[in-house]
C-alpha atoms as a PDB file:
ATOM      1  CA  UNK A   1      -1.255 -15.538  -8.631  1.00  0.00           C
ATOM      2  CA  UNK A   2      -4.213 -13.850 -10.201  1.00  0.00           C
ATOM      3  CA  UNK A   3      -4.712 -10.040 -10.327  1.00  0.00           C
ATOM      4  CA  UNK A   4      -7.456 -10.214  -8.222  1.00  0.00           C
ATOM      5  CA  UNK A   5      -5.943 -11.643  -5.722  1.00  0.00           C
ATOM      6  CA  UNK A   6      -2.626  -9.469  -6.018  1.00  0.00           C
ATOM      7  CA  UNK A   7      -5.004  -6.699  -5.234  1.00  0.00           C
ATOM      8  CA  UNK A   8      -7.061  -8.580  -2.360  1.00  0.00           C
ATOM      9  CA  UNK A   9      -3.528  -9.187  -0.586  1.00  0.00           C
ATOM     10  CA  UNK A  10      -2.660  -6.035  -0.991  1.00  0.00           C
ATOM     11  CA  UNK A  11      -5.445  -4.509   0.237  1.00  0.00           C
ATOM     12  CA  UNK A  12      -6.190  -6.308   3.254  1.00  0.00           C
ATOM     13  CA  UNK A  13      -2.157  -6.262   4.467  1.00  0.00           C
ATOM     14  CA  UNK A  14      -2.040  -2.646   3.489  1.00  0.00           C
ATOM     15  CA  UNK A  15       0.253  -0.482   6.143  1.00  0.00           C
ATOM     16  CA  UNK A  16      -2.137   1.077   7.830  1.00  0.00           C
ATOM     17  CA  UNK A  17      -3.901  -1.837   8.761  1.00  0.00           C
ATOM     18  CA  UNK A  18      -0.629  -3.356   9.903  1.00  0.00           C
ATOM     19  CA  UNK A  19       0.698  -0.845  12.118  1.00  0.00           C
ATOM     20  CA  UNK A  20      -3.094  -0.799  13.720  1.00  0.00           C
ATOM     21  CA  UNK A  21      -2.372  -4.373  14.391  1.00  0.00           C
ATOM     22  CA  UNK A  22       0.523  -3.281  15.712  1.00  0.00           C
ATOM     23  CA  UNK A  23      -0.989  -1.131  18.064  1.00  0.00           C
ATOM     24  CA  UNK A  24      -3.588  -3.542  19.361  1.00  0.00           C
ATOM     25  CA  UNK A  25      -0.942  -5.615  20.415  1.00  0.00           C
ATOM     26  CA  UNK A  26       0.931  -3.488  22.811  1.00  0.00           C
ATOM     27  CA  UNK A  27      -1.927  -3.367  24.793  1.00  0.00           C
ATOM     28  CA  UNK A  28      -2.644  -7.340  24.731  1.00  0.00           C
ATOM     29  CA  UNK A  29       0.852  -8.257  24.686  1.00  0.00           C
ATOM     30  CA  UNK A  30       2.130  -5.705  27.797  1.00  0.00           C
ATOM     31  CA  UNK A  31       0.214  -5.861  31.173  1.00  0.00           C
ATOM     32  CA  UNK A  32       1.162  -2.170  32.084  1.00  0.00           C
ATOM     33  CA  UNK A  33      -0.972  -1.177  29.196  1.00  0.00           C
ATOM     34  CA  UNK A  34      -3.879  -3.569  29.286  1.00  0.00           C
ATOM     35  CA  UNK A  35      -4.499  -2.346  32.935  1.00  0.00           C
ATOM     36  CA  UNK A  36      -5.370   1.337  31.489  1.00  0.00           C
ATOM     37  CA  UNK A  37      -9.374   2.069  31.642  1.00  0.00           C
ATOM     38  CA  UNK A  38     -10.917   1.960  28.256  1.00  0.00           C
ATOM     39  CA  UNK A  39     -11.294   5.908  28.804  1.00  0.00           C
ATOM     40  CA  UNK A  40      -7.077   6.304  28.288  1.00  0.00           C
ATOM     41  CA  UNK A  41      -7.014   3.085  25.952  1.00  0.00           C
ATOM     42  CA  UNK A  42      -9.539   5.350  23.400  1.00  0.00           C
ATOM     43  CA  UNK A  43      -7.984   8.284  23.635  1.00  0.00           C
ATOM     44  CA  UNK A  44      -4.336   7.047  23.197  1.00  0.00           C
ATOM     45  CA  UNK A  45      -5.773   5.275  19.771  1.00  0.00           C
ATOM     46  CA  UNK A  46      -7.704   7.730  18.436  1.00  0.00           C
ATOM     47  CA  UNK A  47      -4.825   9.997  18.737  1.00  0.00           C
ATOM     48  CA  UNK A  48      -2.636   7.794  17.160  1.00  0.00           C
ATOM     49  CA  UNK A  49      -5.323   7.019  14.318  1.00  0.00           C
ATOM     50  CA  UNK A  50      -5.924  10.503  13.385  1.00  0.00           C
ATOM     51  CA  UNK A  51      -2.115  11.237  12.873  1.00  0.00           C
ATOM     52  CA  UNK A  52      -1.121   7.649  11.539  1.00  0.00           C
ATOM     53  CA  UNK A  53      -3.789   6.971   9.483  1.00  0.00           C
ATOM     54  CA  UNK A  54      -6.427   9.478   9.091  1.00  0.00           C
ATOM     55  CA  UNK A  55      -4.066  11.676   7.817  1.00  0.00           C
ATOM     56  CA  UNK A  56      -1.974  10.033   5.446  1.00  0.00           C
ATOM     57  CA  UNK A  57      -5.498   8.632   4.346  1.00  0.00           C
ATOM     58  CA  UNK A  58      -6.581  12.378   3.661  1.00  0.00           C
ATOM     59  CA  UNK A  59      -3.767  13.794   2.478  1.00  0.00           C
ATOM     60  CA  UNK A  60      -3.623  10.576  -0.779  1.00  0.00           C
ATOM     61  CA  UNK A  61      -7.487  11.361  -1.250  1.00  0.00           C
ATOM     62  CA  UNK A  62      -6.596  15.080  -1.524  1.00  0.00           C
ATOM     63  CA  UNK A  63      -3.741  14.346  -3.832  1.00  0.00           C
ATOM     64  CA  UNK A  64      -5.747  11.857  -6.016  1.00  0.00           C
ATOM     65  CA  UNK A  65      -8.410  15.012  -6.434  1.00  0.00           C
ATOM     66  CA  UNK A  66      -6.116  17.536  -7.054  1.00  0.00           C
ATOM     67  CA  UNK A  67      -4.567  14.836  -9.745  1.00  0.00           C
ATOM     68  CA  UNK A  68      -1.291  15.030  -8.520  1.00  0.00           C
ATOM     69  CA  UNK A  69      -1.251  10.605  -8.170  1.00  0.00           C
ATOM     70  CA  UNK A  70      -2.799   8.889 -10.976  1.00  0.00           C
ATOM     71  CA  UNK A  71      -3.828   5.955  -8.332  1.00  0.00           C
ATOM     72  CA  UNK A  72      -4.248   5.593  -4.627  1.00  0.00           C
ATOM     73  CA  UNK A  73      -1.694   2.402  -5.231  1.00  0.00           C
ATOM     74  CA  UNK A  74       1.320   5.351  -5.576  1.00  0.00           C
ATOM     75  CA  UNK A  75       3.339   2.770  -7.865  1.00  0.00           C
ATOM     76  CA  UNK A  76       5.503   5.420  -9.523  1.00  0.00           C
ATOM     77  CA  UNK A  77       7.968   6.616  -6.474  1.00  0.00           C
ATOM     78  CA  UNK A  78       7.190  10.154  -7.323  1.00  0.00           C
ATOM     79  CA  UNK A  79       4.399  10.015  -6.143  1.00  0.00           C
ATOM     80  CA  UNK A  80       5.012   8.635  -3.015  1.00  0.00           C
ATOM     81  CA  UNK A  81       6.872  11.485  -1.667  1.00  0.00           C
ATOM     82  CA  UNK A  82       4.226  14.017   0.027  1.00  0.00           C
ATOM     83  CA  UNK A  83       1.914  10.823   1.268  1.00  0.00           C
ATOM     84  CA  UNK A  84       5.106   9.345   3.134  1.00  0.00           C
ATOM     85  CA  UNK A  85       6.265  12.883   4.326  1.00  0.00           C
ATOM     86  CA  UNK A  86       3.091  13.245   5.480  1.00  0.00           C
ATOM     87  CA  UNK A  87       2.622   9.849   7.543  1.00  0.00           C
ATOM     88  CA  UNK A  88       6.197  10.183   8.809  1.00  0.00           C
ATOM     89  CA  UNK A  89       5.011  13.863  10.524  1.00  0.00           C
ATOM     90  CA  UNK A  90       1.786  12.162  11.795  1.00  0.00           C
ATOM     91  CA  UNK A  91       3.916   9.413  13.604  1.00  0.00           C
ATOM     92  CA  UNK A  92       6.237  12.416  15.362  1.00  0.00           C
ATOM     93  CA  UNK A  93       3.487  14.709  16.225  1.00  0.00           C
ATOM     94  CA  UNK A  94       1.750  11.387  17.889  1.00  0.00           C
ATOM     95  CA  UNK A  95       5.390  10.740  20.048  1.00  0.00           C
ATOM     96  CA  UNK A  96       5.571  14.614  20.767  1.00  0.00           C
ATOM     97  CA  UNK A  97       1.672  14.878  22.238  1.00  0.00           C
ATOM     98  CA  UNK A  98       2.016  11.253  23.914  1.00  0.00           C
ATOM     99  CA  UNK A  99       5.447  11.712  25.489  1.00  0.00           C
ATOM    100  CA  UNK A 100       3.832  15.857  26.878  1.00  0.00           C
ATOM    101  CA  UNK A 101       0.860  13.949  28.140  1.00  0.00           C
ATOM    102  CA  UNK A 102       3.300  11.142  30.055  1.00  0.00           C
ATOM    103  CA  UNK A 103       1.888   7.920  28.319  1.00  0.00           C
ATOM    104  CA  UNK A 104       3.722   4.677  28.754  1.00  0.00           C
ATOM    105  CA  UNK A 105       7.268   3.995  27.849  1.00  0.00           C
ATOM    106  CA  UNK A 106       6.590   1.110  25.291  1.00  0.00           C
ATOM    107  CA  UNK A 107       3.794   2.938  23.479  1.00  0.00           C
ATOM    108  CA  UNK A 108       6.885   5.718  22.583  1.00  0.00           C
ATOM    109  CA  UNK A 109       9.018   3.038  21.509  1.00  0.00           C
ATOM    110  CA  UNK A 110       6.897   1.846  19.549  1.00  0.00           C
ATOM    111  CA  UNK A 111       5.845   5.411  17.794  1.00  0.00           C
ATOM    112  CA  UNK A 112       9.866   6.074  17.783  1.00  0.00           C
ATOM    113  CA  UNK A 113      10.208   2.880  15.269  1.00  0.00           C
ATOM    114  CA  UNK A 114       7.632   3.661  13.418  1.00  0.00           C
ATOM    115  CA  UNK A 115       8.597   6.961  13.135  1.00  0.00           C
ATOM    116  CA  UNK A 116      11.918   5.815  11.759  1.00  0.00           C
ATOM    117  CA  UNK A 117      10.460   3.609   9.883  1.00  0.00           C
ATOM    118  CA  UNK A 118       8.545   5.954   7.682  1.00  0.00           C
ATOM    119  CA  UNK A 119      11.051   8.544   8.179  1.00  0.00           C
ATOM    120  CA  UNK A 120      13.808   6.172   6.325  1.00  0.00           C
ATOM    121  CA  UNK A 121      11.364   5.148   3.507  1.00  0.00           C
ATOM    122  CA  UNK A 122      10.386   8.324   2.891  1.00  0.00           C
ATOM    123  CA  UNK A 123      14.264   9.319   2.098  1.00  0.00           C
ATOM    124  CA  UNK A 124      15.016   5.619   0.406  1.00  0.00           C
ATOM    125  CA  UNK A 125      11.646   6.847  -1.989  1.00  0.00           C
ATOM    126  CA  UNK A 126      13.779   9.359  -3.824  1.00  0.00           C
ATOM    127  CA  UNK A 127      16.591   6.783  -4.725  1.00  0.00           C
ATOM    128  CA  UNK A 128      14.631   3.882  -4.441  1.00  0.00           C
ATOM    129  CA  UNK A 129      11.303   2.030  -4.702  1.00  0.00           C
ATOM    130  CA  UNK A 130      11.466  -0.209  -1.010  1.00  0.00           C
ATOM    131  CA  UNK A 131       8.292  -1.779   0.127  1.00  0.00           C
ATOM    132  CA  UNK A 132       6.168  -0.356   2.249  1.00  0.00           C
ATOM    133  CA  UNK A 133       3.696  -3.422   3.306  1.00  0.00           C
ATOM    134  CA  UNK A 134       7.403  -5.458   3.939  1.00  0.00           C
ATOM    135  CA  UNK A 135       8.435  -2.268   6.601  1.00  0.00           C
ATOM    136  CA  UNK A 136       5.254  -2.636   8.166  1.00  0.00           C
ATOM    137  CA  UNK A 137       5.396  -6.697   9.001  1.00  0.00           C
ATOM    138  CA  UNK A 138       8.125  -6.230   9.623  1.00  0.00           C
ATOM    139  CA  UNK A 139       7.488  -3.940  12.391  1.00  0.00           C
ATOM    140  CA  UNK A 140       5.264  -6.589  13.892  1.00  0.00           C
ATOM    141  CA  UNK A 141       7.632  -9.281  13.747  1.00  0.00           C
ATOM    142  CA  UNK A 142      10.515  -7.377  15.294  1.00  0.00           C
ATOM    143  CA  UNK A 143       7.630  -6.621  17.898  1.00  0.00           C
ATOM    144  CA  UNK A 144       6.866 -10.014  18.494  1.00  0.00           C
ATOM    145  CA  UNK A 145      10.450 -11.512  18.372  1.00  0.00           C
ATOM    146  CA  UNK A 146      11.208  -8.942  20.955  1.00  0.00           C
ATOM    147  CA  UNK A 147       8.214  -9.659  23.548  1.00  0.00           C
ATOM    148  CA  UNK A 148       9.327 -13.285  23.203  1.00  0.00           C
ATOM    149  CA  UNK A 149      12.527 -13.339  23.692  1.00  0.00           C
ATOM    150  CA  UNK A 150      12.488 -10.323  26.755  1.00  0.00           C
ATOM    151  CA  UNK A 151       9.175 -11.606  28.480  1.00  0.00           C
ATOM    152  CA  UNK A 152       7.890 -15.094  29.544  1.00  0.00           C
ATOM    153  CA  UNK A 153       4.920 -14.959  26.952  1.00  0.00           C
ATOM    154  CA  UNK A 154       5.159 -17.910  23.933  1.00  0.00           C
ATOM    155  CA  UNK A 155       5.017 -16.109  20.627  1.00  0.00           C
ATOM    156  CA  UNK A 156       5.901 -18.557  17.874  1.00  0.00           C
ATOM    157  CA  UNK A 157       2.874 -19.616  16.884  1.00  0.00           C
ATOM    158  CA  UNK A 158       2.030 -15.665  16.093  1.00  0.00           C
ATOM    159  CA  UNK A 159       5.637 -15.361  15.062  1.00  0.00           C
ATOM    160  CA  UNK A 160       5.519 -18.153  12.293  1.00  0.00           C
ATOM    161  CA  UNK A 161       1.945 -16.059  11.407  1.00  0.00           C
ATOM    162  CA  UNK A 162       3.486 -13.104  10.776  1.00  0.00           C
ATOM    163  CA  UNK A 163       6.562 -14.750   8.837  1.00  0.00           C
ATOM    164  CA  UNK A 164       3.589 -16.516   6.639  1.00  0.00           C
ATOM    165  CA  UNK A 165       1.787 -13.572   6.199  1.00  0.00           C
ATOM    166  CA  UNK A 166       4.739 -11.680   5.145  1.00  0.00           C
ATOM    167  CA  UNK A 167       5.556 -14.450   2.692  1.00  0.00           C
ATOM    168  CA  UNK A 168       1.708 -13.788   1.139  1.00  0.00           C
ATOM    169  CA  UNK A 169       2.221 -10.529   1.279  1.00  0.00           C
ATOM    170  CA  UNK A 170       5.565 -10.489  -0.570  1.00  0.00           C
ATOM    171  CA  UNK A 171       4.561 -13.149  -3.097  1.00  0.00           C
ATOM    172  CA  UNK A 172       1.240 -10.533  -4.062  1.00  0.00           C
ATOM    173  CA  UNK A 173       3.688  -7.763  -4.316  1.00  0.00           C
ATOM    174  CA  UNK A 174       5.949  -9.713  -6.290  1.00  0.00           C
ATOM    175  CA  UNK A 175       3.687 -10.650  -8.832  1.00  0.00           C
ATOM    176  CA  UNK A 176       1.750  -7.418  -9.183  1.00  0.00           C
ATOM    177  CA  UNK A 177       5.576  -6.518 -10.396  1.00  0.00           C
ATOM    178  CA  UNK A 178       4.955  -3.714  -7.339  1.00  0.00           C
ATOM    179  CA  UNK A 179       8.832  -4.703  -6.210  1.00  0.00           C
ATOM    180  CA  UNK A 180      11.705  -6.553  -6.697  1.00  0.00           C
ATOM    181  CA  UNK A 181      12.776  -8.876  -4.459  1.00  0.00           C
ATOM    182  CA  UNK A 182      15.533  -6.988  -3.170  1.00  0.00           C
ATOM    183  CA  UNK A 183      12.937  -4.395  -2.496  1.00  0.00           C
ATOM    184  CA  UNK A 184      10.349  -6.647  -0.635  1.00  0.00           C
ATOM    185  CA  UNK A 185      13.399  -7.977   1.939  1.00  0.00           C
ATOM    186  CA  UNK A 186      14.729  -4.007   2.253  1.00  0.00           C
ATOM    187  CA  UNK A 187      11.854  -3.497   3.493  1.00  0.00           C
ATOM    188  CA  UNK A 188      11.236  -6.122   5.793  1.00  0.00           C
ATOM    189  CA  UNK A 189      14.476  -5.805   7.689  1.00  0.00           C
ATOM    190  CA  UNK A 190      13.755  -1.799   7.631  1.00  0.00           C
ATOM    191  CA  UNK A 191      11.217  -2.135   9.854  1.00  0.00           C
ATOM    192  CA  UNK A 192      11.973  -5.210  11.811  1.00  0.00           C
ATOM    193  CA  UNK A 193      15.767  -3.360  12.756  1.00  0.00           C
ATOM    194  CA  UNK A 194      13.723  -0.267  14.020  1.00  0.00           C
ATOM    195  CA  UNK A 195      11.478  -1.754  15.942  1.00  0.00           C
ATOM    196  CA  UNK A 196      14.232  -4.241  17.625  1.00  0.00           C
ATOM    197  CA  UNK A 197      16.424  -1.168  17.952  1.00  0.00           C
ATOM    198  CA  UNK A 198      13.514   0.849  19.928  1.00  0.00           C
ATOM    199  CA  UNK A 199      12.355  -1.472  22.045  1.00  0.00           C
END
């Protein structure tokens, strides 16, 4: 696989696109949600966006200034420490302000993986290198295996997706000697166990 492409895979499956992915779905996937107004439907994600993904996004450009990462790829571990301590406090504050305000059972669950997510990589990171794009699919997979097999909605066309995509995914990684195997399936059954464990 060229570099090029390495980088394009990378890119476009990159966390924080993922887990917004993620987030779109519980609102097309569960009825309870998709019948919110757009009003509480915007102001539910931009919440979430601004603690998930703004931030993180912030804090990495801040440390790339400051020259405390050499890239915005954080290959060496190291450096992956304040960015992942970082997202993993965005992702509580988000269940702590939602769960005050009353919102929706399954959007908690879903903040309470993801939270557990991030919270476990961020203390595997100072033993251990585990994939980050891997957690993240595999968030949406254990999402989607769950609505499938608890609701009467079809999901294994988007199931066999998400399995493809995290085969891309982990192939790019792979090659761009980013992981090791071991690290790239770690990380997939990371987050697909929280997510099936919160839901």
């Amino acid at each position: 696989m060229r570099h090029s492409t390495q980088n394009l895979v990378s890119i476009t499956f990159h966390p924080v696109f993922i887990n917004t992915i993620g987030l779109l779905l519980l609102f097309i996937l569960f009825p309870s949600l998709a019948a919110l107004n757009t009003k509480g439907k915007n102001i539910i994600i931009l919440l979430i966006t601004a603690f998930t993904i703004i931030m993180p996004m912030l804090a990495v450009l801040t440390l790339k200034l400051t020259k405390q990462i050499s890239s915005f790829e954080l290959r060496d571990k190291n450096e992956r420490k304040w960015p992942f301590a970082i997202t993993a406090l965005g992702y509580i504050v988000s269940f702590y302000m939602l769960q005050k305000v009353g919102v929706s059972t399954i959007i908690l669950k879903y903040l309470l993986a993801c939270s557990g997510t991030v919270v476990c990589i961020a203390i595997i990171n100072n033993f251990w290198k585990i994939s980050v794009h891997m957690a993240s699919i595999g968030s949406v997979l254990g999402l989607l295996v769950m609505v499938n097999i608890f609701t009467q909605q079809d999901l294994r066309i988007p199931i066999l997706v998400t399995l493809l995509v995290a085969g891309v995914v982990g192939t790019a990684r792979l090659f761009a000697m980013a992981h090791n195997i071991l690290q790239l399936l770690a990380g997939l059954a990371l987050g697909f166990a929280w997510m099936v464990i919160a839901l």
